[in-house]
N, C-alpha and C. Protein backbone atom coordinates (compact mmCIF):
# COMPACT_ATOMS: atom_id res chain seq x y z
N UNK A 1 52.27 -24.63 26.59
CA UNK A 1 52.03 -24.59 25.16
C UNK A 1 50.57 -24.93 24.85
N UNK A 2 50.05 -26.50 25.65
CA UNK A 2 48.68 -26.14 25.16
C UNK A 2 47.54 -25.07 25.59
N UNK A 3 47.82 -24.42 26.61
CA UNK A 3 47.28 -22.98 27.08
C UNK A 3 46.66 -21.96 25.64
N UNK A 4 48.13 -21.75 24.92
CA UNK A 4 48.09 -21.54 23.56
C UNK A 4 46.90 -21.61 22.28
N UNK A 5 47.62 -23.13 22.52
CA UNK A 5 46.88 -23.58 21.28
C UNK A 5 45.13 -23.87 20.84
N UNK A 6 44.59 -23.93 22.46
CA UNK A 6 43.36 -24.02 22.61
C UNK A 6 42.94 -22.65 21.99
N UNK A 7 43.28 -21.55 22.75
CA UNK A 7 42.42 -20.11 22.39
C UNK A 7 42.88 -19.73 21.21
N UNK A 8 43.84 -20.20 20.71
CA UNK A 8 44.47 -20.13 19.25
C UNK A 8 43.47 -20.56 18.24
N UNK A 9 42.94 -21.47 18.70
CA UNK A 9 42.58 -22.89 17.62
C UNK A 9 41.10 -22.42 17.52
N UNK A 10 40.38 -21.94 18.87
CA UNK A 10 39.11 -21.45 18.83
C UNK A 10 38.80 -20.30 18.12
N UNK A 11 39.94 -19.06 17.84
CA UNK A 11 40.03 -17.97 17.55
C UNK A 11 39.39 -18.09 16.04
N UNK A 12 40.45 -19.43 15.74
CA UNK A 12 41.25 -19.35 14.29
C UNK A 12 39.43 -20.07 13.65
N UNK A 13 38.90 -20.64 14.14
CA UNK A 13 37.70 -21.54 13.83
C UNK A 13 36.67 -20.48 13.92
N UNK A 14 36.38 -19.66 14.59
CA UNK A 14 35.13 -18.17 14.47
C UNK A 14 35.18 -17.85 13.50
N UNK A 15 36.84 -17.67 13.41
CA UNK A 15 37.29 -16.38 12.08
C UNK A 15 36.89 -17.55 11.02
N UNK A 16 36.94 -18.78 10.92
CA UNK A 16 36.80 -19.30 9.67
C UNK A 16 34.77 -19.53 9.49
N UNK A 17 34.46 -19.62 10.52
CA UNK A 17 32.61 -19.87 10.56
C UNK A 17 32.10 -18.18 10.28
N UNK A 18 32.84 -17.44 11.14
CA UNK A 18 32.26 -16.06 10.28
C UNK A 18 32.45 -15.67 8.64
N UNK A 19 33.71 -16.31 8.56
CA UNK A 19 33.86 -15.69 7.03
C UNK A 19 32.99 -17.04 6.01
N UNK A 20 32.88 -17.80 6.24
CA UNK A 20 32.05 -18.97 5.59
C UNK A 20 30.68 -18.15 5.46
N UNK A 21 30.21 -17.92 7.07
CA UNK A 21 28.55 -17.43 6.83
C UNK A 21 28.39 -16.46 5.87
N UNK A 22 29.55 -15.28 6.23
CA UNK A 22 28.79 -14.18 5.55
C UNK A 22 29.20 -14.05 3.90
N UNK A 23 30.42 -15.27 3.32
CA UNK A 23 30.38 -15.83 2.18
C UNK A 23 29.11 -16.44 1.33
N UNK A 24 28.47 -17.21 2.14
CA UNK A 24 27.53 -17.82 1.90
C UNK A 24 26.40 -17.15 1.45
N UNK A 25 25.90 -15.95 2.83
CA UNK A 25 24.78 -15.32 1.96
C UNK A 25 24.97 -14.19 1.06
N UNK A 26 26.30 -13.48 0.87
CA UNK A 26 26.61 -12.77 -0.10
C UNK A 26 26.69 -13.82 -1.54
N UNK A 27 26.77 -14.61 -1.53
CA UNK A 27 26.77 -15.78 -2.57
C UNK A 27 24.83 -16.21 -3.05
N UNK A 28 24.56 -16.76 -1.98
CA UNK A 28 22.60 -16.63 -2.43
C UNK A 28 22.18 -14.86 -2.52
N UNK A 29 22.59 -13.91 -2.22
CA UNK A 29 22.00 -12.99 -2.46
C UNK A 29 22.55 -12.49 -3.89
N UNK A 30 23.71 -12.96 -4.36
CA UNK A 30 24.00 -12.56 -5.96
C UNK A 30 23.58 -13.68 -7.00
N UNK A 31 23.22 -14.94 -6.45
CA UNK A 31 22.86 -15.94 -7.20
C UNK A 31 21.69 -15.51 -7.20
N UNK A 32 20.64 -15.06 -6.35
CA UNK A 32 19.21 -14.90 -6.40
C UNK A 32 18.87 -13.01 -7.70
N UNK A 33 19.91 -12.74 -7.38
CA UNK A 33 19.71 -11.35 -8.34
C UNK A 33 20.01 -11.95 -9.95
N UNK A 34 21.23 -12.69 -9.75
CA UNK A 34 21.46 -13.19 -11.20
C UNK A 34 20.47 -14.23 -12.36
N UNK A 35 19.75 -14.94 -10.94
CA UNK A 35 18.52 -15.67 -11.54
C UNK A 35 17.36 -14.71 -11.67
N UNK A 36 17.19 -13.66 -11.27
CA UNK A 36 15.80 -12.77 -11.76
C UNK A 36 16.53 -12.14 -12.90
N UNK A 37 17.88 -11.67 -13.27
CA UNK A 37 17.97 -11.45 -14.55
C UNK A 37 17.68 -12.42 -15.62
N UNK A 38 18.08 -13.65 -15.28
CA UNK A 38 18.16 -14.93 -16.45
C UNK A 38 16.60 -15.35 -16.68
N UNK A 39 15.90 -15.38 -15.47
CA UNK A 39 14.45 -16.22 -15.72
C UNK A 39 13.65 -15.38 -17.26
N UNK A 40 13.50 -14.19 -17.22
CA UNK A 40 12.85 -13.69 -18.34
C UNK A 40 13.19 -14.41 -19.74
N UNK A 41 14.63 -14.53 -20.22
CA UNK A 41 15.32 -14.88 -20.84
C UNK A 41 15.30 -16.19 -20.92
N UNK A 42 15.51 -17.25 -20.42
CA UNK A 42 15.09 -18.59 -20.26
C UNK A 42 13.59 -18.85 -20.75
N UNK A 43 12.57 -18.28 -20.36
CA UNK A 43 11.74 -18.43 -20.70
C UNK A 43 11.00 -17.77 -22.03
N UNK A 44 11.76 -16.88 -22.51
CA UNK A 44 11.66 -16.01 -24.14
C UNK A 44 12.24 -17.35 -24.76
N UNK A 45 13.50 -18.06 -24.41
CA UNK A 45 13.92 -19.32 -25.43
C UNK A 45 12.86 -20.18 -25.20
N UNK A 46 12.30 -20.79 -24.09
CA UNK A 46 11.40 -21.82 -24.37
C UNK A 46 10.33 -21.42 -25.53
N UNK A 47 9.85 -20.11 -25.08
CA UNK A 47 8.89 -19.97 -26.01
C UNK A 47 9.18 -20.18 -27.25
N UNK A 48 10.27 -19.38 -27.80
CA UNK A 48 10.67 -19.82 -29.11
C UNK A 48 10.60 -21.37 -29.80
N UNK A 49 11.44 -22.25 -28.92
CA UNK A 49 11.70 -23.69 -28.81
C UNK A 49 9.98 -24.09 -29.29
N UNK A 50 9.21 -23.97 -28.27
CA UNK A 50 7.47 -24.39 -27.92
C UNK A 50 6.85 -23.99 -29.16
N UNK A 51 7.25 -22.88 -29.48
CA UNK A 51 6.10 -22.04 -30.30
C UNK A 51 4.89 -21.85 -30.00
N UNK A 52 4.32 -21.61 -28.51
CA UNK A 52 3.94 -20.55 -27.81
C UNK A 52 4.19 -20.48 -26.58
N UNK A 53 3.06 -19.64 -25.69
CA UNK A 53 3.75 -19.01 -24.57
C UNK A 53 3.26 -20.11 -23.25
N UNK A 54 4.81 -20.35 -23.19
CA UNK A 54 4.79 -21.45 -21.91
C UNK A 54 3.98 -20.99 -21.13
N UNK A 55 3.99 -20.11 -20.50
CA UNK A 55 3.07 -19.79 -18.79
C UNK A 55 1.92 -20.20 -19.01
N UNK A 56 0.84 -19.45 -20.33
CA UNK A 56 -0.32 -19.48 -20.41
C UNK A 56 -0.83 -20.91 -21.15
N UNK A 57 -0.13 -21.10 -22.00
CA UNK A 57 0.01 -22.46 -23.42
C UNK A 57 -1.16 -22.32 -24.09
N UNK A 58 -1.86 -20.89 -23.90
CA UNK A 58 -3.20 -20.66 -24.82
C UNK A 58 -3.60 -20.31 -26.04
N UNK A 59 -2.29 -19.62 -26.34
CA UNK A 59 -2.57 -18.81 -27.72
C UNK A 59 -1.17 -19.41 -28.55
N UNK A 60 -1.27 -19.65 -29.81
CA UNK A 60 -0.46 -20.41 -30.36
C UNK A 60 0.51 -19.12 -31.03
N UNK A 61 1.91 -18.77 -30.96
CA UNK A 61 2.75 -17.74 -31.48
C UNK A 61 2.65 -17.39 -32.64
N UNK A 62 2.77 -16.66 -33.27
CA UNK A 62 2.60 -16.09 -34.90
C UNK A 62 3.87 -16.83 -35.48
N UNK A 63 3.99 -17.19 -36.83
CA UNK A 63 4.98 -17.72 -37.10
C UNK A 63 5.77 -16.66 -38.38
N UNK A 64 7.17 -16.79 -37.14
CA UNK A 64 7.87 -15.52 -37.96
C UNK A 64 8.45 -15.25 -39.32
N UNK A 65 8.54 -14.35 -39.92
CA UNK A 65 8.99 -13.92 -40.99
C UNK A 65 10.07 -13.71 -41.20
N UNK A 66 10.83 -12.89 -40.61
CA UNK A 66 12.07 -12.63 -40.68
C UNK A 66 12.56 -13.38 -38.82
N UNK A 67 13.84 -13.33 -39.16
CA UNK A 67 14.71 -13.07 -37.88
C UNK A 67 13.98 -12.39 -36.40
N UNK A 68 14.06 -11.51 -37.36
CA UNK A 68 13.87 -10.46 -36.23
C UNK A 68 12.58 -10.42 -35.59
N UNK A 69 11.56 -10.62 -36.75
CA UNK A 69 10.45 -11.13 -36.22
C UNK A 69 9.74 -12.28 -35.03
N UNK A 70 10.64 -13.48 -34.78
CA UNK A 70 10.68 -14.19 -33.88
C UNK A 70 10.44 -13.46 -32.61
N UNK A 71 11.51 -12.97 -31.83
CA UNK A 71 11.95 -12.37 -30.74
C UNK A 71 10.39 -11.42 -30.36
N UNK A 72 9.98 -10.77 -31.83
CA UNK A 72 8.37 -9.35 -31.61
C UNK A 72 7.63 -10.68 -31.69
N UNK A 73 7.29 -11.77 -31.69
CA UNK A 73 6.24 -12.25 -31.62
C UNK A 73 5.95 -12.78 -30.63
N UNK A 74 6.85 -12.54 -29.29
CA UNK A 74 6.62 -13.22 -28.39
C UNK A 74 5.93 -12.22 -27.71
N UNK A 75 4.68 -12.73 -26.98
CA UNK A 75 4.06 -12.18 -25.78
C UNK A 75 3.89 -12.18 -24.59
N UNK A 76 4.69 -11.30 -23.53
CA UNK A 76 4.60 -11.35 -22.19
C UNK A 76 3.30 -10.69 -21.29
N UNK A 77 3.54 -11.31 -20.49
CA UNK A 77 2.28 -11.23 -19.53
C UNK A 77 2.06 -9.30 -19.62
N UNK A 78 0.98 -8.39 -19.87
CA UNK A 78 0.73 -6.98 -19.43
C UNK A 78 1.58 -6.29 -21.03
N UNK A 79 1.80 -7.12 -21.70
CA UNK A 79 2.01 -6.42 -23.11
C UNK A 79 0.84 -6.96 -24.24
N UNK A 80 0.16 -5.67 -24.79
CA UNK A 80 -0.49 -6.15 -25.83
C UNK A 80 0.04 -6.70 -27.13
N UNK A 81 -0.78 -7.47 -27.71
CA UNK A 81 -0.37 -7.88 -29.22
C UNK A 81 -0.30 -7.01 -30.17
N UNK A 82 -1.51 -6.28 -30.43
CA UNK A 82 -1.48 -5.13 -31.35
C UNK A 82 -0.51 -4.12 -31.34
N UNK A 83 0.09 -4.06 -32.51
CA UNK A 83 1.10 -2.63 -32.66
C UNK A 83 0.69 -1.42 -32.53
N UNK A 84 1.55 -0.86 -31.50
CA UNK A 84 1.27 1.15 -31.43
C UNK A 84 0.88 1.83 -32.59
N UNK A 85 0.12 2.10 -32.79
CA UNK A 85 -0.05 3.76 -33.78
C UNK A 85 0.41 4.44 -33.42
N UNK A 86 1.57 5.22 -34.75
CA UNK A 86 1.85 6.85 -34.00
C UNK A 86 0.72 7.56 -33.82
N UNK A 87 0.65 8.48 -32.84
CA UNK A 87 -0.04 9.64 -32.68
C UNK A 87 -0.08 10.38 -33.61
């Protein structure tokens, strides 16, 4: 019987360290995708919160008018301030 239980017991312990590992990094590889969605977003609320732009802390935010205005006054890094002209 213990003949058995040894290669049993070793079997049963792979199968549980393989399925742990490859749990694990399927777990940091969706936690790491889900945090590059959230960081943008996290940091659009600070700004709001701050009233200006955390990264740089140089230029002080426009202070909004409407609602909706809040959210357009924020400025990210490679977007200009000035509004498009139509063509």
């Amino acid at each position: 019987m213990t003949s058995f239980l040894i290669p049993g017991t070793l079997i049963l312990l792979t199968g549980l360290l393989v399925g742990y590992s490859i749990g694990k990094r399927h777990g940091l590889q969706t936690g790491f995708k889900q945090g590059l969605l959230f960081a943008p977003l996290e940091l659009r609320r600070f700004n709001c919160e701050k009233g200006y732009c955390v990264l740089c802390t140089s230029a002080q935010l426009a202070s909004p008018t409407t609602p909706d205005a809040e959210s357009d006054s924020l400025v990210h890094p490679g977007e200009s301030q000035l509004p498009e002209s139509p063509a």
